[in-house]
C-alpha atoms as a PDB file:
ATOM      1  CA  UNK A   1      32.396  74.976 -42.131  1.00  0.00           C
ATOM      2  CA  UNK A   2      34.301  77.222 -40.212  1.00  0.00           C
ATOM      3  CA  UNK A   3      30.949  78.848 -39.033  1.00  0.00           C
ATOM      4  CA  UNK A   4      29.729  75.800 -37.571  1.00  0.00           C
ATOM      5  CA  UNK A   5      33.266  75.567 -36.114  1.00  0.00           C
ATOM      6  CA  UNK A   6      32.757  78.612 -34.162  1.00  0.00           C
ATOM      7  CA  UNK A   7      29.390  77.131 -33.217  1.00  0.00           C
ATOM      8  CA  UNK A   8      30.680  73.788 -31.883  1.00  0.00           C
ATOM      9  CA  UNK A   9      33.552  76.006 -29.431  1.00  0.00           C
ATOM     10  CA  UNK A  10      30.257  78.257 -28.446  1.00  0.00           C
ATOM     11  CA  UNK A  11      28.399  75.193 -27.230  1.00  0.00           C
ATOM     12  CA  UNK A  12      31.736  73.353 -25.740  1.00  0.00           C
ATOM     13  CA  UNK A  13      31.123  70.313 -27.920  1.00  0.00           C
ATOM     14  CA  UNK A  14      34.498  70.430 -29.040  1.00  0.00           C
ATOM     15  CA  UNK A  15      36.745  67.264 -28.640  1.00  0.00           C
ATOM     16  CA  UNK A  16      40.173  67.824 -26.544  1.00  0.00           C
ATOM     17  CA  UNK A  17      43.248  68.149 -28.471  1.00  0.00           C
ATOM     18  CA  UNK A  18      41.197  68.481 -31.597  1.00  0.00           C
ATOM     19  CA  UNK A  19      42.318  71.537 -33.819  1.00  0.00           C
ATOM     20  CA  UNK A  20      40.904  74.993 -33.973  1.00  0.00           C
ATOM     21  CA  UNK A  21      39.901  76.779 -37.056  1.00  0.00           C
ATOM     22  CA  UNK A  22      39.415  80.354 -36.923  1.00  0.00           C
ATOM     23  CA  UNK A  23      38.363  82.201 -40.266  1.00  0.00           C
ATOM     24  CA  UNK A  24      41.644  83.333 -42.043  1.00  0.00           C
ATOM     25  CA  UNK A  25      43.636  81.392 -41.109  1.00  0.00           C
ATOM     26  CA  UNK A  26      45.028  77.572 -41.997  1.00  0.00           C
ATOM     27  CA  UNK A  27      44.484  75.307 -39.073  1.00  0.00           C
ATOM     28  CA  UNK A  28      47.610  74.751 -36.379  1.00  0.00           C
ATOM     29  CA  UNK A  29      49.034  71.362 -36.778  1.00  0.00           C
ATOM     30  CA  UNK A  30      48.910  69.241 -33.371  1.00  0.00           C
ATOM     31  CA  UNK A  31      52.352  67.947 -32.147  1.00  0.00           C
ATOM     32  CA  UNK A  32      52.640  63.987 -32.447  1.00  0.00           C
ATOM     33  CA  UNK A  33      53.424  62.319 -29.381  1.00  0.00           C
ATOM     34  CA  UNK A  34      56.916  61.389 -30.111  1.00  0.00           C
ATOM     35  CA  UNK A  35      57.934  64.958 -31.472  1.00  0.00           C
ATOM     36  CA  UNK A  36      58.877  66.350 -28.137  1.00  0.00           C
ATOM     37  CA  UNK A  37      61.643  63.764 -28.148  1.00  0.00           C
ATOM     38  CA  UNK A  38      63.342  64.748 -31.933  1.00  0.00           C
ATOM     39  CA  UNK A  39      66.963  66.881 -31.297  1.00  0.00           C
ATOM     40  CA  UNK A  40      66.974  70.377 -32.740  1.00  0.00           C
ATOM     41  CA  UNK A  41      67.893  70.197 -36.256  1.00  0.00           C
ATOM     42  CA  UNK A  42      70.892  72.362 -37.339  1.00  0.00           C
ATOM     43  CA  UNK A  43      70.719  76.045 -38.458  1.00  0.00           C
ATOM     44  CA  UNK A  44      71.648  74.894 -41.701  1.00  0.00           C
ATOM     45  CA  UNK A  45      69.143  72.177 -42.135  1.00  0.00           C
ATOM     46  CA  UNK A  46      66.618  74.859 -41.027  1.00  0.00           C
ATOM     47  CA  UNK A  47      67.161  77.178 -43.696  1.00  0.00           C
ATOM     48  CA  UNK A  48      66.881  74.443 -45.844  1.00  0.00           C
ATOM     49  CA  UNK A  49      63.800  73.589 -44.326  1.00  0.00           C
ATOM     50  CA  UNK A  50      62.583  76.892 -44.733  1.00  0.00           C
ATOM     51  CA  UNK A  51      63.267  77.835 -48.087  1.00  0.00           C
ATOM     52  CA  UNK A  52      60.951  74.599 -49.372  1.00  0.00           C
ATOM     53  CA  UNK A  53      57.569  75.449 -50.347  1.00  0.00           C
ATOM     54  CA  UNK A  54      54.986  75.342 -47.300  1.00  0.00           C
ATOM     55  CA  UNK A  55      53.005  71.750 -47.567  1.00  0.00           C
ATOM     56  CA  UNK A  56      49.264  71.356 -46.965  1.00  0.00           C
ATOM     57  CA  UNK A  57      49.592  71.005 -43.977  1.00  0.00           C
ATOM     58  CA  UNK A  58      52.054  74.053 -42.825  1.00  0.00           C
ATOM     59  CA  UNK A  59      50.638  77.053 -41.688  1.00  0.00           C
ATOM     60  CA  UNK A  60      50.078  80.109 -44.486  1.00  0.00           C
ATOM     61  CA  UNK A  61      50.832  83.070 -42.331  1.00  0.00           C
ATOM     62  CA  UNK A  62      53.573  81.888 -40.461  1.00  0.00           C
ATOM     63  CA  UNK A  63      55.813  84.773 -40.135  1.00  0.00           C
ATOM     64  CA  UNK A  64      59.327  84.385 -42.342  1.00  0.00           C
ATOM     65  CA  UNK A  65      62.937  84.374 -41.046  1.00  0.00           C
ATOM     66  CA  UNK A  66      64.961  88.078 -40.753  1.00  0.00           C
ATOM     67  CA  UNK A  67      67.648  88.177 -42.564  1.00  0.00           C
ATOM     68  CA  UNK A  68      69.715  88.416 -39.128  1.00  0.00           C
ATOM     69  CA  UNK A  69      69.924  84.640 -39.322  1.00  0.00           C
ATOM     70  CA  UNK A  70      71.006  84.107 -42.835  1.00  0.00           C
ATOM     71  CA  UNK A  71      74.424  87.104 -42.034  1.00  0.00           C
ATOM     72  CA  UNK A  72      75.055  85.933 -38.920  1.00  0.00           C
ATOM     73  CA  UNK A  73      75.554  81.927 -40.575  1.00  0.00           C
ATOM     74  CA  UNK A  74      77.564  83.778 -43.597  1.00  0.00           C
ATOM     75  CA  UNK A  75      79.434  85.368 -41.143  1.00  0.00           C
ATOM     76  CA  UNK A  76      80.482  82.424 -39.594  1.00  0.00           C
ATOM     77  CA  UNK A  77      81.230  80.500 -42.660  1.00  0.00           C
ATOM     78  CA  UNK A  78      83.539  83.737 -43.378  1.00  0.00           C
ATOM     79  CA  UNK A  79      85.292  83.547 -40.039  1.00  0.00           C
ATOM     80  CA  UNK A  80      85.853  79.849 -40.845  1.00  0.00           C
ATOM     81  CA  UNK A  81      87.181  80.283 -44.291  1.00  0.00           C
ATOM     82  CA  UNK A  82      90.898  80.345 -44.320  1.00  0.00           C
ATOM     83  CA  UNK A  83      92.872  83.579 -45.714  1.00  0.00           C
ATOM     84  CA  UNK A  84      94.635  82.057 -48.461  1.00  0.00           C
ATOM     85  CA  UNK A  85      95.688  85.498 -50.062  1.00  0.00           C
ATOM     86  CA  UNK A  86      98.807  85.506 -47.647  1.00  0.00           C
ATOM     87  CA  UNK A  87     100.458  82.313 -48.415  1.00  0.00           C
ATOM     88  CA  UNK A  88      99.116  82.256 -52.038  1.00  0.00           C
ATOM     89  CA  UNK A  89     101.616  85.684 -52.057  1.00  0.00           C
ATOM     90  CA  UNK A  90     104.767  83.895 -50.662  1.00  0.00           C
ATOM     91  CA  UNK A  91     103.781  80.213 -52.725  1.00  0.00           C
ATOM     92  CA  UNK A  92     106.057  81.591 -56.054  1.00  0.00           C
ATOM     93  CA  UNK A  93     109.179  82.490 -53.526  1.00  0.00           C
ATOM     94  CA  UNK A  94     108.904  79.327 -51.886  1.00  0.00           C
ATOM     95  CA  UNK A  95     108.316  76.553 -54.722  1.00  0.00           C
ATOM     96  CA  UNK A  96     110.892  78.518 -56.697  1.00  0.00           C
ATOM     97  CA  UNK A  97     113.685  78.507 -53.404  1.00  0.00           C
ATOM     98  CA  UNK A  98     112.657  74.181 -53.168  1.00  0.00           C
ATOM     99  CA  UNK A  99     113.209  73.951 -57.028  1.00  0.00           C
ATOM    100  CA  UNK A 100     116.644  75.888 -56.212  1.00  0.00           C
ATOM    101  CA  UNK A 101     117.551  73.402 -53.278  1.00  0.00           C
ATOM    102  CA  UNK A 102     116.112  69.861 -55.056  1.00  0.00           C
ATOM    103  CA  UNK A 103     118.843  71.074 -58.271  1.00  0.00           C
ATOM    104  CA  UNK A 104     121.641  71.516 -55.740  1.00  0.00           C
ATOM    105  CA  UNK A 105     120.868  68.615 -54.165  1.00  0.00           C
ATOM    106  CA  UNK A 106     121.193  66.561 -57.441  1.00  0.00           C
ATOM    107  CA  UNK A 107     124.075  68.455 -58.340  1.00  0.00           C
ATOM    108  CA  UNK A 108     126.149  68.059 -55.642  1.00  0.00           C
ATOM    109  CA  UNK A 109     124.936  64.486 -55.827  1.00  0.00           C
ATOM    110  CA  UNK A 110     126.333  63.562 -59.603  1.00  0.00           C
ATOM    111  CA  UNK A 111     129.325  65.662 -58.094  1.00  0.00           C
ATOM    112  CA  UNK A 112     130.006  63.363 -55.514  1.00  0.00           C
ATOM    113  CA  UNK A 113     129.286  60.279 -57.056  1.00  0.00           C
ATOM    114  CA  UNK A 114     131.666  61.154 -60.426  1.00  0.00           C
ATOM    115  CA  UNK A 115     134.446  63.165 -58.384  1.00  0.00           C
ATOM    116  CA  UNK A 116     137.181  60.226 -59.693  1.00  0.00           C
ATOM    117  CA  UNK A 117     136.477  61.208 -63.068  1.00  0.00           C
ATOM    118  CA  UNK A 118     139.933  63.777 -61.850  1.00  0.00           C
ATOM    119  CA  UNK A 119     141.834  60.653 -60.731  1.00  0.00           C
ATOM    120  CA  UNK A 120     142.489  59.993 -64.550  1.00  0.00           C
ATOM    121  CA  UNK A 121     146.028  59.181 -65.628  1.00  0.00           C
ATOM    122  CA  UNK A 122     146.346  60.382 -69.278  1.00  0.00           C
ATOM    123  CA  UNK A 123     149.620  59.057 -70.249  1.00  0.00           C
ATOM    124  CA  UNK A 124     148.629  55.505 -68.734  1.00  0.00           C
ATOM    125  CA  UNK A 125     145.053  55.132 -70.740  1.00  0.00           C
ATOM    126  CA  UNK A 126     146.459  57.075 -73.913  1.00  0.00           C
ATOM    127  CA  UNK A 127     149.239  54.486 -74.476  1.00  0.00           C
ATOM    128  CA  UNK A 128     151.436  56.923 -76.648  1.00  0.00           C
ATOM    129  CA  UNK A 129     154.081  54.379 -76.380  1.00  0.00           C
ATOM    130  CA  UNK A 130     152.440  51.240 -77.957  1.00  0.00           C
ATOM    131  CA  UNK A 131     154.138  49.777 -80.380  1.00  0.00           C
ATOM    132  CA  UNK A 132     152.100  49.917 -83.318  1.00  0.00           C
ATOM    133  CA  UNK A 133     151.681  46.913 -86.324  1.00  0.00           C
ATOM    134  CA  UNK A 134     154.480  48.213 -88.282  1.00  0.00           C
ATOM    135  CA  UNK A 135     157.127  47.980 -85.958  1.00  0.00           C
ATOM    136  CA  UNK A 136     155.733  44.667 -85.202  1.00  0.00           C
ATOM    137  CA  UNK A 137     155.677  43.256 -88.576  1.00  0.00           C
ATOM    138  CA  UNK A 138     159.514  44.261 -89.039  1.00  0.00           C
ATOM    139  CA  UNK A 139     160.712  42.996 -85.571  1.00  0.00           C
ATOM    140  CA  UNK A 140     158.874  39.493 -86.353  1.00  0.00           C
ATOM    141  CA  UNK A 141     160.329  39.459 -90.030  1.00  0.00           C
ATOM    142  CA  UNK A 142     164.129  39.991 -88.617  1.00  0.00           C
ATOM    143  CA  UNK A 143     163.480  36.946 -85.513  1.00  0.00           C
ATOM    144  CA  UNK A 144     162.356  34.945 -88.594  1.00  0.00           C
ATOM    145  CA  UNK A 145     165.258  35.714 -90.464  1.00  0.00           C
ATOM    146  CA  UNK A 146     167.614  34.772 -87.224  1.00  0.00           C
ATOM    147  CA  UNK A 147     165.675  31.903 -87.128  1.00  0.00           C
ATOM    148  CA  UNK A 148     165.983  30.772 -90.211  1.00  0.00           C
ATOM    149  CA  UNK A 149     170.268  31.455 -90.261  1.00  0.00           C
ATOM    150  CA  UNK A 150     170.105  29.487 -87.169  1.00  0.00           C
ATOM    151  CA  UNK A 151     168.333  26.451 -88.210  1.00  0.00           C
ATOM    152  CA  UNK A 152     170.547  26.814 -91.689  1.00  0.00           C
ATOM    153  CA  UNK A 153     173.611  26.485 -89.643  1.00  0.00           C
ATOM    154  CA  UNK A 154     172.103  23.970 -86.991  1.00  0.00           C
ATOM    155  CA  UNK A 155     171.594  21.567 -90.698  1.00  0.00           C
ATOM    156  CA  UNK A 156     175.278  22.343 -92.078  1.00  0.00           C
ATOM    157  CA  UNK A 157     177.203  21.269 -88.658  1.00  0.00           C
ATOM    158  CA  UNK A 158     174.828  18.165 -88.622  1.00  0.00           C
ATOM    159  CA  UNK A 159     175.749  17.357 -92.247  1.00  0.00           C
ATOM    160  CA  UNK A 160     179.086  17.420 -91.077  1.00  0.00           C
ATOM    161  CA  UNK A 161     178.809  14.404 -88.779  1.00  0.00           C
ATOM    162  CA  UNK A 162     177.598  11.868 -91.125  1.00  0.00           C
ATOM    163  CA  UNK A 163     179.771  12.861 -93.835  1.00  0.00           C
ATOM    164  CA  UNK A 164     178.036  14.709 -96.572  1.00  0.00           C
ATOM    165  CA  UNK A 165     180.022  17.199 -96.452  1.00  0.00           C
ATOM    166  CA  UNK A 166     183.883  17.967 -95.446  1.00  0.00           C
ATOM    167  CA  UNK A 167     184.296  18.358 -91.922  1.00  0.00           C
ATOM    168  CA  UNK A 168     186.246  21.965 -92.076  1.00  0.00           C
ATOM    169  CA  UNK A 169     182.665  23.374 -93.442  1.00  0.00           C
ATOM    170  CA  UNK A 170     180.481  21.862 -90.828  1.00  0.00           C
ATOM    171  CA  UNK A 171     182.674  23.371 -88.421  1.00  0.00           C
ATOM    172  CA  UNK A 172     182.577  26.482 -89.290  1.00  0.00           C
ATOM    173  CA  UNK A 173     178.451  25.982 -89.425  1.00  0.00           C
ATOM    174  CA  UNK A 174     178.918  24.729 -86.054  1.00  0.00           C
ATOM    175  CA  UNK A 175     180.621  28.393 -85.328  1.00  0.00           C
ATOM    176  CA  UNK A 176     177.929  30.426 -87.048  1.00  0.00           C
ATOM    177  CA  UNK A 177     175.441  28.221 -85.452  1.00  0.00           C
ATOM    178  CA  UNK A 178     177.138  29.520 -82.154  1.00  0.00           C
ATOM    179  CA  UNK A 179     177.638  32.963 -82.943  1.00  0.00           C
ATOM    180  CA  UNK A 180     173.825  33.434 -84.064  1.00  0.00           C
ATOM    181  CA  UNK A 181     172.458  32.033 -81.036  1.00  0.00           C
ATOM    182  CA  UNK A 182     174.913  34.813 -78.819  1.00  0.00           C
ATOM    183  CA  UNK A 183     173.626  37.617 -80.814  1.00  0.00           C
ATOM    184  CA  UNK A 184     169.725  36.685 -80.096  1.00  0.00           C
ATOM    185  CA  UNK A 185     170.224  36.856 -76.617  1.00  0.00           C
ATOM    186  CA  UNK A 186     168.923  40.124 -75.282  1.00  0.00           C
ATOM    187  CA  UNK A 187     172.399  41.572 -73.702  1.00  0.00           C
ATOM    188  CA  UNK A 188     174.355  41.197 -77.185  1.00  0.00           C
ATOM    189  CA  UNK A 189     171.536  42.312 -79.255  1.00  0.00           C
ATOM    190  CA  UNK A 190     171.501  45.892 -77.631  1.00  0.00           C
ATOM    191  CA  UNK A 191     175.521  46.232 -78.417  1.00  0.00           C
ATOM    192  CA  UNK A 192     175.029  46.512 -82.319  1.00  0.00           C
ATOM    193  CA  UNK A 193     170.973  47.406 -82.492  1.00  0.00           C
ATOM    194  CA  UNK A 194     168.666  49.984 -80.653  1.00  0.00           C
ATOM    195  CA  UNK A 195     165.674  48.346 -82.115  1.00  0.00           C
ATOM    196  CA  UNK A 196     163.512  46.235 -79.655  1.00  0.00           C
ATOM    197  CA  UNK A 197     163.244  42.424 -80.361  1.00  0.00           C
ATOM    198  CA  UNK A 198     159.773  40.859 -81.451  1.00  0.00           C
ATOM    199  CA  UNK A 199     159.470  39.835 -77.751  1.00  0.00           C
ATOM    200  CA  UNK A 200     160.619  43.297 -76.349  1.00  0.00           C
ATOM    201  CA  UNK A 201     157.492  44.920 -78.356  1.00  0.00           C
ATOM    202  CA  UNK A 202     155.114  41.584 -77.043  1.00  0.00           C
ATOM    203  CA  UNK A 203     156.467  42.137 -73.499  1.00  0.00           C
ATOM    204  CA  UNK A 204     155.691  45.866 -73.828  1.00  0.00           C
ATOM    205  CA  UNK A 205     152.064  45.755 -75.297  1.00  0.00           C
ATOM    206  CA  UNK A 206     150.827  43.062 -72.203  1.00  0.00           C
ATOM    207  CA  UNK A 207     152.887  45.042 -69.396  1.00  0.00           C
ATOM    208  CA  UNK A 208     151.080  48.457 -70.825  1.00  0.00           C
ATOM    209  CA  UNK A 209     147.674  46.675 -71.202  1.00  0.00           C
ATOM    210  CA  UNK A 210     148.081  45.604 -67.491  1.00  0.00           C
ATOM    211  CA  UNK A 211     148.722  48.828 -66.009  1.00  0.00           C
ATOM    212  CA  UNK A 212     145.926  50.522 -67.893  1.00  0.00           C
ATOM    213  CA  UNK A 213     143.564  47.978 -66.661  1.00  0.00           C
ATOM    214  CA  UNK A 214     145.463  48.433 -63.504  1.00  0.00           C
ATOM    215  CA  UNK A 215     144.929  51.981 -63.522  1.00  0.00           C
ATOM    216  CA  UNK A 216     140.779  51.038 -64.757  1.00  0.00           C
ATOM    217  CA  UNK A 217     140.311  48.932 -61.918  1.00  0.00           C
ATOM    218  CA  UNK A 218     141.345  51.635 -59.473  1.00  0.00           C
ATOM    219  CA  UNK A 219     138.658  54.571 -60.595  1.00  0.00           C
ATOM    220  CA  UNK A 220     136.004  51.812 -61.058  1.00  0.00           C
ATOM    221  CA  UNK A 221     136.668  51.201 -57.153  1.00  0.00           C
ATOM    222  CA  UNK A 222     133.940  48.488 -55.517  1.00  0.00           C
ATOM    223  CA  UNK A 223     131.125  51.286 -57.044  1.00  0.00           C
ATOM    224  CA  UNK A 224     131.311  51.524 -60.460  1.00  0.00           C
ATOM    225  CA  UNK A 225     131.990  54.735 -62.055  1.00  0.00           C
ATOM    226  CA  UNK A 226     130.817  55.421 -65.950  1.00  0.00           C
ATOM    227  CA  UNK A 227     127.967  53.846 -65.557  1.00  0.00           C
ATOM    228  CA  UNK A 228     127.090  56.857 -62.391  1.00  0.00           C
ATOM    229  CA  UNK A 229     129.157  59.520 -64.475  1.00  0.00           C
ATOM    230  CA  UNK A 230     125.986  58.925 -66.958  1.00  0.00           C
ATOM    231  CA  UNK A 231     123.714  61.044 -65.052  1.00  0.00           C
ATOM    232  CA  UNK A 232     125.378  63.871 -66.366  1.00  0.00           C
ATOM    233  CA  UNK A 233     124.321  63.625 -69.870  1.00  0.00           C
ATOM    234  CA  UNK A 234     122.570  66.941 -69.513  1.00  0.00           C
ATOM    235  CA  UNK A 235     125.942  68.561 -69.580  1.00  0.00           C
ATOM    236  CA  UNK A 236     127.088  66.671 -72.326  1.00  0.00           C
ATOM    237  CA  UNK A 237     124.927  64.484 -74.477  1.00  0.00           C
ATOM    238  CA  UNK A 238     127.930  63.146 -75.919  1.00  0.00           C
ATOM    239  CA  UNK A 239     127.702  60.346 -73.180  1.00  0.00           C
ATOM    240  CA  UNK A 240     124.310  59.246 -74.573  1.00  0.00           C
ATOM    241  CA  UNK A 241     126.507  57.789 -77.685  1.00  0.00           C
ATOM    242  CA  UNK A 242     124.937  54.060 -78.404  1.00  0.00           C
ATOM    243  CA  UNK A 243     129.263  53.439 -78.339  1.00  0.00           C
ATOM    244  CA  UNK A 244     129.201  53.368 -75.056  1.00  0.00           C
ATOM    245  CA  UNK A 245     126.325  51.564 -74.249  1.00  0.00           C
ATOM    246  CA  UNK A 246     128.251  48.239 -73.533  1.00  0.00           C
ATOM    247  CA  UNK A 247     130.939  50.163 -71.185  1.00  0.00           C
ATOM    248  CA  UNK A 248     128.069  51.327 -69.277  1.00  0.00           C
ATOM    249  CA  UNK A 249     126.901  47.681 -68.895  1.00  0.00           C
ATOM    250  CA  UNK A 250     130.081  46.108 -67.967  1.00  0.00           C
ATOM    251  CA  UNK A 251     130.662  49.604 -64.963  1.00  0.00           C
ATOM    252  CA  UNK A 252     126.987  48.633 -63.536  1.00  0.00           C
ATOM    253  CA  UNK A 253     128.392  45.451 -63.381  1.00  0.00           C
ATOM    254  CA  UNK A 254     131.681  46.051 -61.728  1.00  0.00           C
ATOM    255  CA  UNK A 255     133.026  43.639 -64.278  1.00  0.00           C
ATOM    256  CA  UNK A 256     134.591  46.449 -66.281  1.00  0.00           C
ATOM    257  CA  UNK A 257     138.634  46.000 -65.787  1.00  0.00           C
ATOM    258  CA  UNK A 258     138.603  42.446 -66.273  1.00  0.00           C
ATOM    259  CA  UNK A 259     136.755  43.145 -70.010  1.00  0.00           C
ATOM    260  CA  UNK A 260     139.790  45.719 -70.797  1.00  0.00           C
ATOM    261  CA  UNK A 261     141.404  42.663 -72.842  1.00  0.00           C
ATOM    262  CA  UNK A 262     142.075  44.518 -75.943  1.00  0.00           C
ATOM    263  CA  UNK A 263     143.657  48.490 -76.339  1.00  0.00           C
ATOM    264  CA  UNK A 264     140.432  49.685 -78.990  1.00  0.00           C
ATOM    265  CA  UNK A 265     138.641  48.956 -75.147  1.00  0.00           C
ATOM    266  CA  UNK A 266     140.729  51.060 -73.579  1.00  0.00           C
ATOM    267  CA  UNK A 267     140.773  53.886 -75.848  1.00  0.00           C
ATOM    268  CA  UNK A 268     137.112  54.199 -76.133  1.00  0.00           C
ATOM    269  CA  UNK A 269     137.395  54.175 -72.127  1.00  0.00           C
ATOM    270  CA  UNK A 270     139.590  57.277 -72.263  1.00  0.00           C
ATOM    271  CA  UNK A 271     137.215  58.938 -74.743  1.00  0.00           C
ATOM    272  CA  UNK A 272     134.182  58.255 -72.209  1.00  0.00           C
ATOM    273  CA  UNK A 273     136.496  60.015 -69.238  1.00  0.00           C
ATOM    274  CA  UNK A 274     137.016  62.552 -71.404  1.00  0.00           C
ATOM    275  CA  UNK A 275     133.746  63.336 -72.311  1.00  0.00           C
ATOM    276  CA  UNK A 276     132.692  62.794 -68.259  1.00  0.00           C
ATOM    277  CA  UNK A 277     135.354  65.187 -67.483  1.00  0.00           C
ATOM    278  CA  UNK A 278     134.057  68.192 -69.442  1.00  0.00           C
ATOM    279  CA  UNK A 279     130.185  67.219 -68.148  1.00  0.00           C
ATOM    280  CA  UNK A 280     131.930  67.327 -64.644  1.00  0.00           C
ATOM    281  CA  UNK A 281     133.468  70.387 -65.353  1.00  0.00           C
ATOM    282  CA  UNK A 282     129.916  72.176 -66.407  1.00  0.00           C
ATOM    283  CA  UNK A 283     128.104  70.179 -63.207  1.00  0.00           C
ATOM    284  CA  UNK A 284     130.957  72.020 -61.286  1.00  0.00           C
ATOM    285  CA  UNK A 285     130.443  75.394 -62.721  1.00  0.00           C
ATOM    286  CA  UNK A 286     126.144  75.115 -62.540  1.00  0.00           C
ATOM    287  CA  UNK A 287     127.004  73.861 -58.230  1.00  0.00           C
ATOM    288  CA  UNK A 288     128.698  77.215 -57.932  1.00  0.00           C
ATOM    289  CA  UNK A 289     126.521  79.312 -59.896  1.00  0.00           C
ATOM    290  CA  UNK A 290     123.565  77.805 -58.176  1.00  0.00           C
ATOM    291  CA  UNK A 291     125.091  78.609 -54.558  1.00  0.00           C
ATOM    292  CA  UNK A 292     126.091  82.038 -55.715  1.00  0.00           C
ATOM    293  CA  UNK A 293     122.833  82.706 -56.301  1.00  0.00           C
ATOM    294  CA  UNK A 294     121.391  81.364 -52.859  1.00  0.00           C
ATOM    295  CA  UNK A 295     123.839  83.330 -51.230  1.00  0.00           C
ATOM    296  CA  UNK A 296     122.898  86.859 -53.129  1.00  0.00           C
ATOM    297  CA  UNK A 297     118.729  85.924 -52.362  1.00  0.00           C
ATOM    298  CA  UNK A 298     119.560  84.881 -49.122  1.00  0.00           C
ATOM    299  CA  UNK A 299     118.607  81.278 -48.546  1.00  0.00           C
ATOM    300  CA  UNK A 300     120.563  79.715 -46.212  1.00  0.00           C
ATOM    301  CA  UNK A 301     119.287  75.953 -46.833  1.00  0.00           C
ATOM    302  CA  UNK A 302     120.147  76.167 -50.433  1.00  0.00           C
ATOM    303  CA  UNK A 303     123.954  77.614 -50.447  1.00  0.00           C
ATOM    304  CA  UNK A 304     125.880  74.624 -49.033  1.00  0.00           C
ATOM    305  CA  UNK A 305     129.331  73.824 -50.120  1.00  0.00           C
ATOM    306  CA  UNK A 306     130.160  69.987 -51.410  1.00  0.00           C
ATOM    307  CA  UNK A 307     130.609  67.814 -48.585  1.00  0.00           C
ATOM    308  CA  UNK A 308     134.501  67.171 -47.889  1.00  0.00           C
ATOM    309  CA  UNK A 309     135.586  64.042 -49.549  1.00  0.00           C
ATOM    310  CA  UNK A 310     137.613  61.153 -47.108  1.00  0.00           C
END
C-alpha cells in the first residue's frame, strides 16, 4: 500500500489535503477546520494529555516531553505551597497564651459578677440572738398563767355585784384584778423580771426576720446573686448540693427576699454564702496566679488586673 502510495505522489495523482504515508512511519493527522479556533489547553491538562496511551490515530514516533517541563511545573507548585513549618513552630505558644487569656477572662468574669458575696453581714443572717422554742414555751406558759389570775379575779369582783358573794371579797378581787393588769404592762414588768414577755420574744423573731431579709434583698440587688455565684462550682462543688437547688431558682428569679418567710430559709442562705465565699476566695487566688504567670512569660494581653468596681 504504501508502495503504490509513493507511486500515486510520483505521478501527481494525489488529492489536495489528502494525507501522506511514507514507509515507517504512522500517517500525520490533518487539522479539522474548526481546530485553529480551540484555546491552548493548560500545562497541566497537557501532561495529562500526554501521559494517556497514543490512540490510532496519534502519531508513533512523536518525540516525548523533557523532563524540563514536568520540574519547572513542580517548581511552581513548590513556590506556591505555603511554608507552614514557621507558624506550625509558634501554633503551641500561641493556642496555649489564648487558653491563658479565655481562663482569665472567665475568671475575672465569675469575679465580677459574685464580688457581693464580701458584702455579707454574719451576725444579721446567723441570728445568734433568736429566741429559741424553749424560751418561748415558758414565756407563753407564764402570759397564760397572768391570764388566767386575771380572768379569776375579773369573775370574783363580778360575783360581787349580784350578790353571791360578800362584797368585802369582791373588792378585794376587784384590787387584784387591778394590780394584775399593772404588772402585765411592759414598764412594770421589767421592775421585778429581766425575762422578756411572750410578745417581747414574738416582736423580736419578726423584727430579726425583717432585717435579714432586709439585709437578703440588698446583696440580691436588681441581678440576682446565688444563682451567678453558681458558676463557681469548680472551686467548690459544695454549691452543686440538690439543697440548694430551689435558692438558686428563686435568685434567677429575683424573687428570693420575699421567699425568706421562715429562719431554716435563711440559714441555709448563710450556708450557700458561705460556701460562695470560700469558691470566691480560690477564684481570687487562681486570677492572681494566672496573671502572675502572664507577667513572668511576658504576655501583655493576658495579665490585666480586675476592672475597678463603681
Amino acid at each position: 500500500m504504501a508502495e503504490n502510495r509513493q507511486t500515486a505522489q510520483a505521478q501527481g495523482n494525489l488529492a489536495p489535503g489528502e494525507p501522506v504515508l511514507r514507509q515507517g512511519r504512522a500517517a500525520d493527522p490533518v487539522p479539522a477546520a474548526g481546530a485553529l479556533n480551540v484555546p491552548a489547553r493548560s500545562p497541566a491538562l497537557t501532561r495529562t494529555s500526554g501521559d494517556r496511551a497514543p490512540g490510532p490515530g496519534s502519531a508513533a514516533g512523536s518525540v516525548p516531553k523533557t523532563d524540563g517541563g514536568a520540574g519547572s511545573a513542580d517548581a511552581s507548585l513548590t513556590d506556591e505551597t505555603p511554608d507552614n513549618s514557621a507558624p506550625d513552630a509558634e501554633n503551641p505558644a500561641a493556642i496555649e497564651q489564648a487558653l491563658a487569656e479565655s481562663q482569665q477572662r472567665k475568671l475575672r468574669l465569675m469575679l465580677k459578677q459574685c464580688d457581693r458575696v464580701l458584702l455579707m453581714d454574719f451576725d444579721i443572717l446567723a441570728m445568734s440572738e433568736w429566741p429559741d422554742n424553749y424560751s418561748l414555751a415558758t414565756a407563753r406558759r407564764s402570759r397564760d398563767l397572768w391570764l388566767f389570775s386575771a380572768l379569776l379575779a375579773a369573775v370574783i369582783f363580778l360575783s360581787g355585784l349580784t350578790g353571791f358573794i360578800p362584797a368585802w371579797i369582791a373588792g378585794g378581787g376587784f384590787g387584784a384584778f387591778v394590780i394584775i393588769l399593772l404588772m402585765g404592762m411592759p414598764a412594770i414588768r421589767r421592775i421585778y423580771t429581766s425575762r422578756p414577755s411572750y410578745l417581747d420574744l414574738i416582736v423580736m423573731r419578726k423584727r430579726m426576720l425583717r432585717d435579714a431579709r432586709k439585709h437578703i434583698e440588698h446583696l440580691e440587688g436588681k441581678e440576682g446573686l446565688i444563682w451567678q455565684c453558681a458558676r463557681m462550682v469548680e472551686f467548690n462543688p459544695a454549691l452543686r448540693a440538690a439543697r440548694f437547688s430551689e435558692l438558686l431558682a428563686l435568685s434567677e428569679h429575683r424573687t428570693l427576699a420575699r421567699s425568706m418567710t421562715r429562719r431554716e430559709y435563711i440559714r441555709l442562705y448563710l450556708i450557700y454564702l458561705l460556701e460562695a465565699e470560700k469558691a470566691y476566695d480560690r477564684a481570687q487566688k487562681a486570677f492572681f496566679d494566672g496573671n502572675q504567670e502572664a507577667l513572668d512569660r511576658g504576655w501583655a494581653s493576658v495579665a490585666a488586673s480586675p476592672e475597678q468596681r463603681a
